[in-house]
N, C-alpha and C. Protein backbone atom coordinates (compact mmCIF):
# COMPACT_ATOMS: atom_id res chain seq x y z
N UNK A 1 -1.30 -66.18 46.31
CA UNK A 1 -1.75 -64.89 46.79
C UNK A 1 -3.20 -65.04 47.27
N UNK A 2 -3.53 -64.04 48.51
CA UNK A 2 -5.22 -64.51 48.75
C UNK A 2 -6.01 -63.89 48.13
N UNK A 3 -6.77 -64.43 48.17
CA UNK A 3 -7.96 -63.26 47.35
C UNK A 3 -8.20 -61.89 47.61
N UNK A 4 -8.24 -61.79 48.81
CA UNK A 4 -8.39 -60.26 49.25
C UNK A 4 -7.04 -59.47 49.01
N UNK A 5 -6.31 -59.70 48.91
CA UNK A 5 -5.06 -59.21 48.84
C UNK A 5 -5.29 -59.00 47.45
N UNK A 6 -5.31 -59.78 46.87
CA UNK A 6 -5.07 -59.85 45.06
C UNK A 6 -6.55 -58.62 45.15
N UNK A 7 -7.42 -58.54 45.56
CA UNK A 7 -8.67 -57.72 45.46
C UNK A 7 -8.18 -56.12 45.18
N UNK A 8 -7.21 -55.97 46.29
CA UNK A 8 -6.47 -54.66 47.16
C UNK A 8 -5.79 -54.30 45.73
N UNK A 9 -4.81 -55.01 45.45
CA UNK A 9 -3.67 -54.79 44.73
C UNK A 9 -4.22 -54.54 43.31
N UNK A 10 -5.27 -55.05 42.63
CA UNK A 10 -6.10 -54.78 41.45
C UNK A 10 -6.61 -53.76 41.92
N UNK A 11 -7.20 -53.63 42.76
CA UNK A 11 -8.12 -51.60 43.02
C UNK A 11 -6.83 -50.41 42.56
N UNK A 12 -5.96 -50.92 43.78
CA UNK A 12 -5.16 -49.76 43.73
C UNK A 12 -4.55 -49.59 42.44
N UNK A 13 -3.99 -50.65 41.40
CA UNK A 13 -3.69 -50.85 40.19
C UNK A 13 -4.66 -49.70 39.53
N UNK A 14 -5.79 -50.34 39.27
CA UNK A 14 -7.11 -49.23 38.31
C UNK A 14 -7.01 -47.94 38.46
N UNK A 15 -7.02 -47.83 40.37
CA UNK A 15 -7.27 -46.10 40.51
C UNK A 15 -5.70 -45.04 39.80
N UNK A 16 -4.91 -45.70 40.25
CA UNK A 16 -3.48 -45.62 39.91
C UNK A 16 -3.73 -45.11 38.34
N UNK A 17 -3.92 -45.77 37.91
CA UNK A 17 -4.23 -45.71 36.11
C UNK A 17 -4.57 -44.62 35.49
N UNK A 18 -6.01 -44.58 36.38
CA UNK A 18 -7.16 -43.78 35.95
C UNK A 18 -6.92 -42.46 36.55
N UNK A 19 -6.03 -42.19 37.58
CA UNK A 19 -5.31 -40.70 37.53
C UNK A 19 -4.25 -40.22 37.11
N UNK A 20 -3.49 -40.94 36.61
CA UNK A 20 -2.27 -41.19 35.61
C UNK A 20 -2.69 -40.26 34.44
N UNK A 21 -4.02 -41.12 33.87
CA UNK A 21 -4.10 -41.20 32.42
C UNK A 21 -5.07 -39.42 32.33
N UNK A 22 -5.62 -39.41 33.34
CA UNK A 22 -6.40 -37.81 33.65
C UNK A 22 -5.87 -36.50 33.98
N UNK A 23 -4.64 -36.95 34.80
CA UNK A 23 -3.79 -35.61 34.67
C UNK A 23 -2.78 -35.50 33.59
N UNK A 24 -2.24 -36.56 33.31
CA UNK A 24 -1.41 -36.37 31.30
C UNK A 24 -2.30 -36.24 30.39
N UNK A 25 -3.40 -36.09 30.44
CA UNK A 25 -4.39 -35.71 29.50
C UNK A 25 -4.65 -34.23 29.44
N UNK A 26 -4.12 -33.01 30.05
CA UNK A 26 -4.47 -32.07 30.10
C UNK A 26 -3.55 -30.62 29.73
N UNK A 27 -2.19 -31.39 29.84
CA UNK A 27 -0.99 -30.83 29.30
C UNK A 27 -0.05 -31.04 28.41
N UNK A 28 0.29 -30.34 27.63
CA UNK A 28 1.00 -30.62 26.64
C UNK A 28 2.36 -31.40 26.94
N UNK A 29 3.20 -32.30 26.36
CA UNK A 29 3.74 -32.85 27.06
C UNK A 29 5.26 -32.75 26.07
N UNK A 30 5.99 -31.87 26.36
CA UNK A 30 7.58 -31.99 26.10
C UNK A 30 8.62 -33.08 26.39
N UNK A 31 8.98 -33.60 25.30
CA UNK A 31 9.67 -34.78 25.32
C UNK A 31 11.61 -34.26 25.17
N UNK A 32 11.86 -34.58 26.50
CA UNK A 32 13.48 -34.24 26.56
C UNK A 32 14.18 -35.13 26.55
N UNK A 33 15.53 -35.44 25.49
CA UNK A 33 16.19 -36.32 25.99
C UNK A 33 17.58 -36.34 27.05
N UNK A 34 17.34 -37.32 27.85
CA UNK A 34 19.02 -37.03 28.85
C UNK A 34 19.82 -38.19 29.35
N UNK A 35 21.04 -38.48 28.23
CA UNK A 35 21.66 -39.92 28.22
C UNK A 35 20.76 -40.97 27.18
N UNK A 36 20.50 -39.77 26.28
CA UNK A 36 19.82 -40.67 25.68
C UNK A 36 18.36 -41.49 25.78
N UNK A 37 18.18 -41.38 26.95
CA UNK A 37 16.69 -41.61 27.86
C UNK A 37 15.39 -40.37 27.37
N UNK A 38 14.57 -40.79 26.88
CA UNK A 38 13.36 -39.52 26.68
C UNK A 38 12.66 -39.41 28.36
N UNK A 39 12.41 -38.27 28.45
CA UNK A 39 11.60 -37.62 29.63
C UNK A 39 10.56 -36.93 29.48
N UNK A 40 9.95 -37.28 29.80
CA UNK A 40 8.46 -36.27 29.68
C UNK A 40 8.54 -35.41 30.40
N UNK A 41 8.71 -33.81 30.06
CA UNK A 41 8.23 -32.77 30.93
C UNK A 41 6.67 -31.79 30.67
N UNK A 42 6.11 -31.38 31.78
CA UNK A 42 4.88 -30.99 31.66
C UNK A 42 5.32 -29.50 32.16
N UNK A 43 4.76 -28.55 31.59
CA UNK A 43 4.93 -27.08 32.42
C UNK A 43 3.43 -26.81 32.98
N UNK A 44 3.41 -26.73 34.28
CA UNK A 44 2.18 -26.67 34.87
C UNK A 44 2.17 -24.47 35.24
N UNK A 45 3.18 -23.84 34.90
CA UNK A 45 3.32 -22.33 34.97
C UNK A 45 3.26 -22.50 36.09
N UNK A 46 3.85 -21.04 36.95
CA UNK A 46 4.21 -20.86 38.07
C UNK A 46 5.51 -21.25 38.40
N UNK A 47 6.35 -21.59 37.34
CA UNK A 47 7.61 -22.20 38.06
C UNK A 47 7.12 -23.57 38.50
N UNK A 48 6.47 -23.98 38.22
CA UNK A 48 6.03 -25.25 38.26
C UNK A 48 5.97 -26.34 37.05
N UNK A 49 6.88 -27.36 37.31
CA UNK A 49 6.88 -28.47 36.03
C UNK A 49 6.94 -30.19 36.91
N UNK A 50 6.42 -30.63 35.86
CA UNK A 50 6.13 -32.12 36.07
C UNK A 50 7.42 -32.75 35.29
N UNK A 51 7.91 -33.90 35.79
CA UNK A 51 8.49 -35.17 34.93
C UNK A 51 7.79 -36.22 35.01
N UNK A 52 7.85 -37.38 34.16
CA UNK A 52 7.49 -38.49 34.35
C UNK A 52 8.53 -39.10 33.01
N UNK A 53 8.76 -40.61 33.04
CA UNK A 53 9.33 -41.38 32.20
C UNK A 53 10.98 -41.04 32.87
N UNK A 54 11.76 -41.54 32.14
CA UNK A 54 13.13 -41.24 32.08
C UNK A 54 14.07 -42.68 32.63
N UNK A 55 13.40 -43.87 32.55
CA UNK A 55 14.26 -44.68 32.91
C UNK A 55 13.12 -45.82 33.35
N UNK A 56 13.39 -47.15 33.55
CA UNK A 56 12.90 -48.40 34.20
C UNK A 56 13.34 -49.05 35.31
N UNK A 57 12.50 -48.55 36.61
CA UNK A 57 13.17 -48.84 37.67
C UNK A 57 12.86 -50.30 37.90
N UNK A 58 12.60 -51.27 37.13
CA UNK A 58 13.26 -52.64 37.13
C UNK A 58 14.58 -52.82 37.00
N UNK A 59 15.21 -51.92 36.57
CA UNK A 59 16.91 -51.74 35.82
C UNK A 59 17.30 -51.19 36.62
N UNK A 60 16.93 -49.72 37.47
CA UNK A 60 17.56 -48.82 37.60
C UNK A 60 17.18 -48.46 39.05
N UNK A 61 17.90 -47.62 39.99
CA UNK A 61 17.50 -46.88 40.67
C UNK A 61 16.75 -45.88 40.54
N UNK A 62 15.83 -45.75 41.48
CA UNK A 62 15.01 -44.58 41.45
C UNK A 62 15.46 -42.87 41.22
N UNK A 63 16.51 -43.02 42.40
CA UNK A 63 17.90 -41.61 42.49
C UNK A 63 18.07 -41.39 40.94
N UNK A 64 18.70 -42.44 40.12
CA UNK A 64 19.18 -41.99 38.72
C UNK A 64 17.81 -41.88 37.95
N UNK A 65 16.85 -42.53 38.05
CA UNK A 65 15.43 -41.81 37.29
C UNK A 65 15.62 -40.47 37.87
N UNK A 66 15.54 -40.22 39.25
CA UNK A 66 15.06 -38.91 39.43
C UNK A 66 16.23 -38.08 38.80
N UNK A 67 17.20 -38.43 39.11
CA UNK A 67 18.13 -37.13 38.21
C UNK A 67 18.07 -36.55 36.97
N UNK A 68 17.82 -37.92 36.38
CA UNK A 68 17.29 -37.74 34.98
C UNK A 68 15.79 -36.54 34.52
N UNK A 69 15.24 -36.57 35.90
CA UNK A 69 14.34 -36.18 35.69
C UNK A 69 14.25 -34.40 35.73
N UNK A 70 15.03 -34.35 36.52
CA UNK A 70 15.43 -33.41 37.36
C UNK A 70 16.66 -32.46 36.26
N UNK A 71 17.23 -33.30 35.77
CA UNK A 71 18.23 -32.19 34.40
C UNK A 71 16.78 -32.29 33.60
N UNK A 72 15.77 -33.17 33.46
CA UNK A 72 14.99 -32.40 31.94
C UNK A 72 14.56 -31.25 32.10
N UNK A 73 13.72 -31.06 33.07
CA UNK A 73 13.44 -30.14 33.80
C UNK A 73 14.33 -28.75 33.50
N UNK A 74 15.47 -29.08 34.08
CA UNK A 74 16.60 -27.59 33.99
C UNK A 74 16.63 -27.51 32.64
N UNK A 75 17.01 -28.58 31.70
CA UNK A 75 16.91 -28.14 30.24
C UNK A 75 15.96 -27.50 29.41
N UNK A 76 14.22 -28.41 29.37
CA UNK A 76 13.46 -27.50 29.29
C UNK A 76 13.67 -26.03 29.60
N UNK A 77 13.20 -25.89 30.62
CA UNK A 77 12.74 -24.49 31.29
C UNK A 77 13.90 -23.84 31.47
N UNK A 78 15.55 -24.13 31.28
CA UNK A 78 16.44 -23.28 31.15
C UNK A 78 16.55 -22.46 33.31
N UNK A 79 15.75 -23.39 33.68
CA UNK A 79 16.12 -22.96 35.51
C UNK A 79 16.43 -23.72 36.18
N UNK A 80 16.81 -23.57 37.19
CA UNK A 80 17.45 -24.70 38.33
C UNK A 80 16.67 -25.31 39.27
N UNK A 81 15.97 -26.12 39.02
CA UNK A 81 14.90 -27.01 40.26
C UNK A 81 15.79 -26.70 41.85
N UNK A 82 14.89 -26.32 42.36
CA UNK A 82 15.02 -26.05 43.97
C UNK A 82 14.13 -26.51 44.78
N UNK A 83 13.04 -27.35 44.26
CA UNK A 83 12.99 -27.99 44.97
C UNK A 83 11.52 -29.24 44.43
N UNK A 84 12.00 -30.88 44.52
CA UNK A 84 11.06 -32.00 43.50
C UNK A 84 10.27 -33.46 44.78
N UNK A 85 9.84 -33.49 44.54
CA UNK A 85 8.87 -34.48 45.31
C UNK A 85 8.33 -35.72 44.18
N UNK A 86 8.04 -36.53 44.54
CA UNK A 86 6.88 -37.42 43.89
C UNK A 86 5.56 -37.16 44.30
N UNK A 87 5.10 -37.00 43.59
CA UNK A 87 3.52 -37.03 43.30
C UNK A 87 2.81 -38.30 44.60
N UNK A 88 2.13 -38.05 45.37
CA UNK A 88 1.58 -38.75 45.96
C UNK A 88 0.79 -40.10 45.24
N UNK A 89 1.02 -41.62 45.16
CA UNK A 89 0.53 -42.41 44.39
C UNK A 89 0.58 -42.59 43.11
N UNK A 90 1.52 -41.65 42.62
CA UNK A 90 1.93 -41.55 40.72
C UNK A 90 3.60 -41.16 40.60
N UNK A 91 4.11 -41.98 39.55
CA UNK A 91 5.47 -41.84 39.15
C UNK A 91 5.78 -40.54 38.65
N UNK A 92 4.98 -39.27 39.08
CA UNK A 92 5.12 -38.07 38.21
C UNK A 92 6.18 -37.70 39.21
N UNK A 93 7.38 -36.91 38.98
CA UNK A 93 7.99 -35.65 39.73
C UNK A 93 7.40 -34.63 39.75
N UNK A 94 7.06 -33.59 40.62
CA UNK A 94 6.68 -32.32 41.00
C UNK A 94 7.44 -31.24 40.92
N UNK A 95 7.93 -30.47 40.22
CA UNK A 95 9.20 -29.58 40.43
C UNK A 95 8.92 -27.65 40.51
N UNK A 96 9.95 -27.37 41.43
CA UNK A 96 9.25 -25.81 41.17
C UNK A 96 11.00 -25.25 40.64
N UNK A 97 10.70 -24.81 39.98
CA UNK A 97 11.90 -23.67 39.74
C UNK A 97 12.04 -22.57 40.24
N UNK A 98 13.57 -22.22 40.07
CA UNK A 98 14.39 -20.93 39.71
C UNK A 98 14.81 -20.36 39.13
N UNK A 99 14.37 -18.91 38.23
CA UNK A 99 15.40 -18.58 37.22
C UNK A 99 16.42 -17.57 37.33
């Protein structure tokens, strides 16, 4: 690998981290399980909830993380996601509900 490259890929690593670890620091964090898999859901109010966790996409597809992510969500909050994104640069889901 070249140096500059390896330079790139360590930055983006850190910053990655260090907003990870700053926005899960601020909400309480509900742990759902689905298939047995734990999920982290965040309620940000507004019909608004976060996922993160729910699977290892070394193993897995992303689609089945997100589904996973996507029933914690409905379970928590008891509504029907209408509509989930990824988080720009973070493994979080974005979700808004319906009830």
């Amino acid at each position: 690998m070249t140096k500059p490259l390896l330079i790139l890929l360590l930055t983006l690593t850190a910053c990655g981290n260090l907003g990870y670890r700053w926005y899960h620091g601020n909400l309480p964090r509900n742990k759902v399980d689905i298939d047995g898999v734990t999920v982290t859901v965040l309620d940000r109010g507004n019909s608004e909830l976060d996922a993160f966790d729910g699977g290892d996409v070394a193993t897995e597809t992303i689609f089945i993380i997100k589904g996973r992510q996507i029933a914690a969500i409905e379970k928590f909050s008891g509504c029907k996601v209408n509509q989930a994104e990824y988080m720009q640069g973070a493994p979080i889901l974005q979700a808004r509900v319906k009830c």
